[in-house]
PDB file of N, CA and C in Angstrom:
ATOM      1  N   UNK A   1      34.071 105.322  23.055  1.00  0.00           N
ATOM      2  CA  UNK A   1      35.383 104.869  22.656  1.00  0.00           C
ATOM      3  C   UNK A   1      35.321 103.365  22.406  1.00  0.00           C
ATOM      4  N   UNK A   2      35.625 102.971  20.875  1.00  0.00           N
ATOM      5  CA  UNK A   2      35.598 101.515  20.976  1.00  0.00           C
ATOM      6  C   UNK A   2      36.915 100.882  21.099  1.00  0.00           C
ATOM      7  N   UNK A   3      36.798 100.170  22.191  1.00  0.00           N
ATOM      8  CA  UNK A   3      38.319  99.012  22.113  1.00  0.00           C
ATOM      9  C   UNK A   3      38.098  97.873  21.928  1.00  0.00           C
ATOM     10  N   UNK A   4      37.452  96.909  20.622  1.00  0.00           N
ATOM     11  CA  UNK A   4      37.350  96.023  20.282  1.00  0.00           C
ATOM     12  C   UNK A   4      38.663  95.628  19.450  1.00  0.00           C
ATOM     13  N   UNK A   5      39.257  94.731  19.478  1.00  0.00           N
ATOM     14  CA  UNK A   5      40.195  94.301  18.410  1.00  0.00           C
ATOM     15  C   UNK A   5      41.350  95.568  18.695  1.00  0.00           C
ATOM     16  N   UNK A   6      41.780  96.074  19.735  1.00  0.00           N
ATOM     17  CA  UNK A   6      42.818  96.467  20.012  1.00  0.00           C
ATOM     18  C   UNK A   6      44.157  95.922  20.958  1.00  0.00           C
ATOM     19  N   UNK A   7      45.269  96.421  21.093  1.00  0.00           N
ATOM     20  CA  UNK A   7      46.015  95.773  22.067  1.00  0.00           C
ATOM     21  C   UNK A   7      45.876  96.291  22.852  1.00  0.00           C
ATOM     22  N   UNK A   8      46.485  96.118  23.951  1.00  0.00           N
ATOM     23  CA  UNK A   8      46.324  97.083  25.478  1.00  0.00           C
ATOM     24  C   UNK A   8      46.780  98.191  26.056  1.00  0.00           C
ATOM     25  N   UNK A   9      48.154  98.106  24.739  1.00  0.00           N
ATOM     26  CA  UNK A   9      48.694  99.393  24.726  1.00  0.00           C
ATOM     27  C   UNK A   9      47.931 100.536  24.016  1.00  0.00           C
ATOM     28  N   UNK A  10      46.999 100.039  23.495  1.00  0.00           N
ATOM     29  CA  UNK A  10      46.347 101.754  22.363  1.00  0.00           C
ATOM     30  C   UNK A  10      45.112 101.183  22.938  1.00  0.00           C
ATOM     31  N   UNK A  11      44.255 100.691  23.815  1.00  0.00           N
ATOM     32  CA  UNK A  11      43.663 100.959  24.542  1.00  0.00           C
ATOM     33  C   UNK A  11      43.313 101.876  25.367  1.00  0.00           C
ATOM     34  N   UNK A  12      44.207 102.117  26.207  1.00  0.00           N
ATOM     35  CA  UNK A  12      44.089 103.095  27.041  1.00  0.00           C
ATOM     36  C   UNK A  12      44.751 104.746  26.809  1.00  0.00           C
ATOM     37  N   UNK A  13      43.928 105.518  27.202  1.00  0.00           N
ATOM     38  CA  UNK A  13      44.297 107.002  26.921  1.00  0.00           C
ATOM     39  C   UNK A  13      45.258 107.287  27.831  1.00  0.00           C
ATOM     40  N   UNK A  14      45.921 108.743  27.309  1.00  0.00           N
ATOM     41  CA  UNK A  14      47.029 108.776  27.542  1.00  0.00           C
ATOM     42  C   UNK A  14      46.852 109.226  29.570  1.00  0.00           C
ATOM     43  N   UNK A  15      45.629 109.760  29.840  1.00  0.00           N
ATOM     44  CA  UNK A  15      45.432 109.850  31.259  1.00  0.00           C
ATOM     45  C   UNK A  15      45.677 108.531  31.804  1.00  0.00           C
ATOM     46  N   UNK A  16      44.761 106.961  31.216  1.00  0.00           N
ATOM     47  CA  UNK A  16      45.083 106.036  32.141  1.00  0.00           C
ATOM     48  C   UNK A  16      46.189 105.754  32.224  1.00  0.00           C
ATOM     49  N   UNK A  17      47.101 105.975  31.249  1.00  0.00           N
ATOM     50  CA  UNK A  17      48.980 105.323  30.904  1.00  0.00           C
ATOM     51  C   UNK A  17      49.492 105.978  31.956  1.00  0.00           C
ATOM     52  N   UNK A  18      49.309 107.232  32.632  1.00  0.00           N
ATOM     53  CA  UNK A  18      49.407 107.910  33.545  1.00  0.00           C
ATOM     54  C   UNK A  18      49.513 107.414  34.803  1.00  0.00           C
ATOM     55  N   UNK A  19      48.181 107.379  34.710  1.00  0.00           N
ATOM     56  CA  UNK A  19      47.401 107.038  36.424  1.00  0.00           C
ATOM     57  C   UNK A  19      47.741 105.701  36.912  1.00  0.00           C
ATOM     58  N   UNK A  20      48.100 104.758  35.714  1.00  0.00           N
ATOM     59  CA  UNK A  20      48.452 103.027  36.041  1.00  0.00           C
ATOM     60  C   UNK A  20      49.422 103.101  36.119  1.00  0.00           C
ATOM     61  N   UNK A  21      50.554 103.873  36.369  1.00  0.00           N
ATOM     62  CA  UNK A  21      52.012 104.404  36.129  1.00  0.00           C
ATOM     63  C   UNK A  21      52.457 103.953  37.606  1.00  0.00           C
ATOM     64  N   UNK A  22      53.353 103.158  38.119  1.00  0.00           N
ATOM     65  CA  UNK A  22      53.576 103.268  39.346  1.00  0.00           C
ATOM     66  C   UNK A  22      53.924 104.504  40.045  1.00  0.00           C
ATOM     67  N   UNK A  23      54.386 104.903  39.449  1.00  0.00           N
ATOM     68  CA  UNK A  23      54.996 106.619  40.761  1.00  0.00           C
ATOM     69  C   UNK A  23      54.317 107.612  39.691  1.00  0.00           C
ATOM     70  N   UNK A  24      53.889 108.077  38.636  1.00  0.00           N
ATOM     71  CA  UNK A  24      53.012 108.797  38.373  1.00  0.00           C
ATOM     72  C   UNK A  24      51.465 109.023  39.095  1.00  0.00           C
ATOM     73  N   UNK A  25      51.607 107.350  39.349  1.00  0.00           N
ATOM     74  CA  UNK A  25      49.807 107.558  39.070  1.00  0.00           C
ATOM     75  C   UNK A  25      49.788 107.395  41.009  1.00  0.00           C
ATOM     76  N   UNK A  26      50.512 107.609  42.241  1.00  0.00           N
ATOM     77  CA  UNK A  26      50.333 108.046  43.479  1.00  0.00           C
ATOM     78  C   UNK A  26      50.348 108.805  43.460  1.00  0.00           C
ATOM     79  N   UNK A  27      51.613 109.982  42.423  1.00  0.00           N
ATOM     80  CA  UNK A  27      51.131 111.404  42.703  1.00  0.00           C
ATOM     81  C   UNK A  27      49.471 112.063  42.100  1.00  0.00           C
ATOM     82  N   UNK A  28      49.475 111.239  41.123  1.00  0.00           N
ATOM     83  CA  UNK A  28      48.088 111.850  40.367  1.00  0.00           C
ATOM     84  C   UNK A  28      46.826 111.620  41.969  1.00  0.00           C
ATOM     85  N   UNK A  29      47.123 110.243  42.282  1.00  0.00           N
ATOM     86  CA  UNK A  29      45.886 109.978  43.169  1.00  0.00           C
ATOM     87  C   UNK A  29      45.982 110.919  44.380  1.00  0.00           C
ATOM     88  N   UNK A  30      47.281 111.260  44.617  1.00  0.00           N
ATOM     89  CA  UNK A  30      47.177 112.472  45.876  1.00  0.00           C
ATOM     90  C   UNK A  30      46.667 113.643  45.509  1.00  0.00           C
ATOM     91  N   UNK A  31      47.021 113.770  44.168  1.00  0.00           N
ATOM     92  CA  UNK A  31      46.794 115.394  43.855  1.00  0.00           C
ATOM     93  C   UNK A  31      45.139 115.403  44.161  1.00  0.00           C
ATOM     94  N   UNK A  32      44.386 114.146  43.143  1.00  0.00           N
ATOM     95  CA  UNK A  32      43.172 114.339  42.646  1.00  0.00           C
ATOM     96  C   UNK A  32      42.276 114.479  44.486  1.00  0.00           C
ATOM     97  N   UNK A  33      42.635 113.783  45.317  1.00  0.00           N
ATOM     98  CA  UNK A  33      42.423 113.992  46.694  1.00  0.00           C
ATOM     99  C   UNK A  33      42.459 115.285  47.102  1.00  0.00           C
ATOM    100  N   UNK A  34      43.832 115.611  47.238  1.00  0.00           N
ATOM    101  CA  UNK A  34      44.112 116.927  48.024  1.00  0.00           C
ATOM    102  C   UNK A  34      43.034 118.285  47.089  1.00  0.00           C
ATOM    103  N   UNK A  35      43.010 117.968  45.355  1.00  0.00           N
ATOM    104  CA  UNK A  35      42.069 119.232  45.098  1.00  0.00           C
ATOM    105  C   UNK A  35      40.749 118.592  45.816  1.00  0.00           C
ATOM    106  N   UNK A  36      39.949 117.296  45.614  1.00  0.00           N
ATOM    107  CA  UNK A  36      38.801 117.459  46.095  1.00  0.00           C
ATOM    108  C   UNK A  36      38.810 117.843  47.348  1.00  0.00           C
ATOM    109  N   UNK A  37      39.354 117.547  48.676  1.00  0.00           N
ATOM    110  CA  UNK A  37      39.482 118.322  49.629  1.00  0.00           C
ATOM    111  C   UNK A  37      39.305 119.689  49.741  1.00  0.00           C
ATOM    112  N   UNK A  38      40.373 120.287  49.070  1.00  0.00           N
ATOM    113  CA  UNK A  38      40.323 121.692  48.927  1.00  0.00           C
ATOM    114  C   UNK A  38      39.171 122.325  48.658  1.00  0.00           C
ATOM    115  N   UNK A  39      38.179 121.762  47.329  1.00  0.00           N
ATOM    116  CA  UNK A  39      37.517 122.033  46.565  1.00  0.00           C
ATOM    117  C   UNK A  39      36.630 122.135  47.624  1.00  0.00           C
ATOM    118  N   UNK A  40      36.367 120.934  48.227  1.00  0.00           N
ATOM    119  CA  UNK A  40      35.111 120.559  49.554  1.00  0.00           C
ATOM    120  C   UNK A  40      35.112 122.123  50.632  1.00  0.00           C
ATOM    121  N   UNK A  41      36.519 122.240  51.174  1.00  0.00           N
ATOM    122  CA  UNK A  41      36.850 123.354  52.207  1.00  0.00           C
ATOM    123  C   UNK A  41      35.940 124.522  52.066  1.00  0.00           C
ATOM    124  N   UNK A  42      35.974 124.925  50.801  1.00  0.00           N
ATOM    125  CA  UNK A  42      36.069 126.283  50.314  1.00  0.00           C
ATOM    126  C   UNK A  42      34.091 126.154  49.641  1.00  0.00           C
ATOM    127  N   UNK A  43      33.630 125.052  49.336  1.00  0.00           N
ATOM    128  CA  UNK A  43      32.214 124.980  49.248  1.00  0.00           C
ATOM    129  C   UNK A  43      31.709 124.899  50.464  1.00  0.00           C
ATOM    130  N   UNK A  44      32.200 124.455  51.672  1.00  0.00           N
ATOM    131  CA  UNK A  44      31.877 124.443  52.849  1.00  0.00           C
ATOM    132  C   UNK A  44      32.060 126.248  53.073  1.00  0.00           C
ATOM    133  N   UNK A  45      32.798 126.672  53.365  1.00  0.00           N
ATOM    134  CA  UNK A  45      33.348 127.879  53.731  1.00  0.00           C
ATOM    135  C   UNK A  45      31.778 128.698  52.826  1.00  0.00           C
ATOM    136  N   UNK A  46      31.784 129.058  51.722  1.00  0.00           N
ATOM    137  CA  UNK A  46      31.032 129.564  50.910  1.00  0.00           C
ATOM    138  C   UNK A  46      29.408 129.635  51.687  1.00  0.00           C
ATOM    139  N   UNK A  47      29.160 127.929  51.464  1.00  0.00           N
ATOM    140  CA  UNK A  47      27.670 127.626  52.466  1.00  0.00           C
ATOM    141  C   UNK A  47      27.837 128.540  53.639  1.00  0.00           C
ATOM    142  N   UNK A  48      28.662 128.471  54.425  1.00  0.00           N
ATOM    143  CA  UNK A  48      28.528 128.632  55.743  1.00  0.00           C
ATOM    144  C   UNK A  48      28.827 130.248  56.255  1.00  0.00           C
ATOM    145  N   UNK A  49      29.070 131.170  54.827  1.00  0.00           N
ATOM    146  CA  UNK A  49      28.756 132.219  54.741  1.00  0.00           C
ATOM    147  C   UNK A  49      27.798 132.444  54.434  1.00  0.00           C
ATOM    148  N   UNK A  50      27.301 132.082  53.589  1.00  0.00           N
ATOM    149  CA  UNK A  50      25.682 132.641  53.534  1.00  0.00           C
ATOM    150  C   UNK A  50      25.084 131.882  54.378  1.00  0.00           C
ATOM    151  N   UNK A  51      24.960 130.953  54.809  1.00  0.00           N
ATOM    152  CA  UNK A  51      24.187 130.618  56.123  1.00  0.00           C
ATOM    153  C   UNK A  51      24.362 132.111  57.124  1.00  0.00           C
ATOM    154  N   UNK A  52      25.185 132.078  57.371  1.00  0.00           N
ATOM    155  CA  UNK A  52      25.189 132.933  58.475  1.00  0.00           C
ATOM    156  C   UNK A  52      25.296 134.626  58.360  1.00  0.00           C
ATOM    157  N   UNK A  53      24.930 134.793  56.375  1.00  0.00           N
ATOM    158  CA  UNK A  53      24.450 136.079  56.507  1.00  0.00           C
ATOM    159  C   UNK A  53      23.425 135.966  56.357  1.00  0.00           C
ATOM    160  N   UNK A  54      22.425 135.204  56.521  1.00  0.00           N
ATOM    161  CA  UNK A  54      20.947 135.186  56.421  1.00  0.00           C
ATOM    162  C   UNK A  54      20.405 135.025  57.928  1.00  0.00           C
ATOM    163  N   UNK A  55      21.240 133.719  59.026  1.00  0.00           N
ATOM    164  CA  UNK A  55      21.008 133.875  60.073  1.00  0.00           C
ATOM    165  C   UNK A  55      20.947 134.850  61.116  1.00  0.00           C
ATOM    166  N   UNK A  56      22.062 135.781  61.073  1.00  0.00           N
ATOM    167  CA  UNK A  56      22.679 136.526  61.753  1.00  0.00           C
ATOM    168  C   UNK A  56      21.428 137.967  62.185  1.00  0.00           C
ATOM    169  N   UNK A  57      21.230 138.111  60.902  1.00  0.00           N
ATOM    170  CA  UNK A  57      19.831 139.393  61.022  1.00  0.00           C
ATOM    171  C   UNK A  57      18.219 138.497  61.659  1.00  0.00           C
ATOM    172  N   UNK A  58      18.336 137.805  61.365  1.00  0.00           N
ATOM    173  CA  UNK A  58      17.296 136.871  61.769  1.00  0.00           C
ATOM    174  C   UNK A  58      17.032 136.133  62.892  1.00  0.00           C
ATOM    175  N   UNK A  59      18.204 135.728  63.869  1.00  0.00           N
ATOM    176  CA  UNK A  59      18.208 135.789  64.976  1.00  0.00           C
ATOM    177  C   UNK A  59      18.064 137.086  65.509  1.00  0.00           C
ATOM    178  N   UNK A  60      18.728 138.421  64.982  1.00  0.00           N
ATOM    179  CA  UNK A  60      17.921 139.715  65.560  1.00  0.00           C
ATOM    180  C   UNK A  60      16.670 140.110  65.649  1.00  0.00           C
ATOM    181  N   UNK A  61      16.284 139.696  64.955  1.00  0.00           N
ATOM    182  CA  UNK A  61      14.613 140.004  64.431  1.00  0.00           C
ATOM    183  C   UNK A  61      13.997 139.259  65.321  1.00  0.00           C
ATOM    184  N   UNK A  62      14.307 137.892  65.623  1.00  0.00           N
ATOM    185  CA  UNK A  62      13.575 137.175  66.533  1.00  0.00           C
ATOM    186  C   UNK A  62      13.818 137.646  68.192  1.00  0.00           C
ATOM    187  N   UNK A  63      15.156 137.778  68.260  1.00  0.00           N
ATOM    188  CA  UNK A  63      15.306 138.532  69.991  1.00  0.00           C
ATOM    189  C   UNK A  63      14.553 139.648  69.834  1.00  0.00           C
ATOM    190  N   UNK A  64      14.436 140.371  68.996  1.00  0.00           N
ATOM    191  CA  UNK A  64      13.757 141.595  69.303  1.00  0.00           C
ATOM    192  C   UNK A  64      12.073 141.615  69.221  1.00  0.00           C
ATOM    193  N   UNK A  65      11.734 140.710  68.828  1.00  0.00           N
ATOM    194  CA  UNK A  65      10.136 140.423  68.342  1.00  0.00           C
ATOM    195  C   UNK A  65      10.143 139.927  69.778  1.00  0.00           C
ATOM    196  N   UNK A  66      10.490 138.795  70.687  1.00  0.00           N
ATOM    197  CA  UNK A  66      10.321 138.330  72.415  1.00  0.00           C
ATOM    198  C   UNK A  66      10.569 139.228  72.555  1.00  0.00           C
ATOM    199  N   UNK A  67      11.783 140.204  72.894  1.00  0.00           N
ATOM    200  CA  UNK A  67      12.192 140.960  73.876  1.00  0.00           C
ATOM    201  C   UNK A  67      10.779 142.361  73.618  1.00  0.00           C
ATOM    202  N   UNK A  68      10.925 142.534  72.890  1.00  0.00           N
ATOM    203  CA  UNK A  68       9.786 143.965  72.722  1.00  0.00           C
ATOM    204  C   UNK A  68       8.555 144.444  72.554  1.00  0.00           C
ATOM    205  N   UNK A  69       7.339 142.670  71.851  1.00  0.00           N
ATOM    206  CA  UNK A  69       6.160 142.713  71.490  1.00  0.00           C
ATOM    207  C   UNK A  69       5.646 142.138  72.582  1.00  0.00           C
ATOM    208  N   UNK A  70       6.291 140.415  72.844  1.00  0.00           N
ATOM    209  CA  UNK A  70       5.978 139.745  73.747  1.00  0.00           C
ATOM    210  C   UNK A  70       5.776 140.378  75.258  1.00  0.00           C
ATOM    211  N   UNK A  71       7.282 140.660  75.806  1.00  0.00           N
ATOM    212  CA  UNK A  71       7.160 141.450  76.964  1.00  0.00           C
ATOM    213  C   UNK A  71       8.201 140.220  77.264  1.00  0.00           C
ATOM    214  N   UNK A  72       8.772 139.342  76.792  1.00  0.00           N
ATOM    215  CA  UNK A  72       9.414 138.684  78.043  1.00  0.00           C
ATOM    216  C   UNK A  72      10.706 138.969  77.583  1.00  0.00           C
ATOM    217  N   UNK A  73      11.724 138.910  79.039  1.00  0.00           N
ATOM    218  CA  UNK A  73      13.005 139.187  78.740  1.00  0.00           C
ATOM    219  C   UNK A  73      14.111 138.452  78.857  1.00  0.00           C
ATOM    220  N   UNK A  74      15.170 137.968  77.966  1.00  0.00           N
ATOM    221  CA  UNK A  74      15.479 137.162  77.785  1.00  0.00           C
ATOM    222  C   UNK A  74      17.195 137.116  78.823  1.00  0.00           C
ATOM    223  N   UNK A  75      17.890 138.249  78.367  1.00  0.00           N
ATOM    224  CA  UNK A  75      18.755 138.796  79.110  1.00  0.00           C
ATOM    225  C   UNK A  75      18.698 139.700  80.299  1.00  0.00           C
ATOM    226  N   UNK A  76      19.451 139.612  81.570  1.00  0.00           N
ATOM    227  CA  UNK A  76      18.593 140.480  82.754  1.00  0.00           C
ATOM    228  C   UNK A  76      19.502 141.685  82.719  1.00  0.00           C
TER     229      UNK A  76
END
């Protein structure tokens, strides 16, 4: 985008006219927050399902490999 030899008003796109807006542009900055938040929650959430459908059988596999090959017992 070139802004050489422009004024300041056709400078900026119609998002920044927005965002530099006094009471437009707090709600824009909350919104753009609250989705990345959200956004974050739910990639967290996602990871931390498959983490723990991969863990879950795999900590079995391992109690049962001590508890049954080894000989030692972990729970009495």
């Amino acid at each position: 985008m070139q802004t050489t030899g422009k004024t300041a008003n056709t400078s900026f796109t119609a998002f920044d006219k927005k965002a530099l807006s006094p009471v437009k542009g707090k709600f824009m900055a909350f919104g753009i927050i609250l989705v990345i938040f959200l956004l974050s929650m739910i990639f967290a959430g996602v990871i931390s399902g498959i983490a723990s459908a991969i863990l879950t059988p795999l900590a079995a596999l391992l109690v049962s490999c001590v508890v049954y090959h080894i000989g030692l017992v972990i729970f009495p």
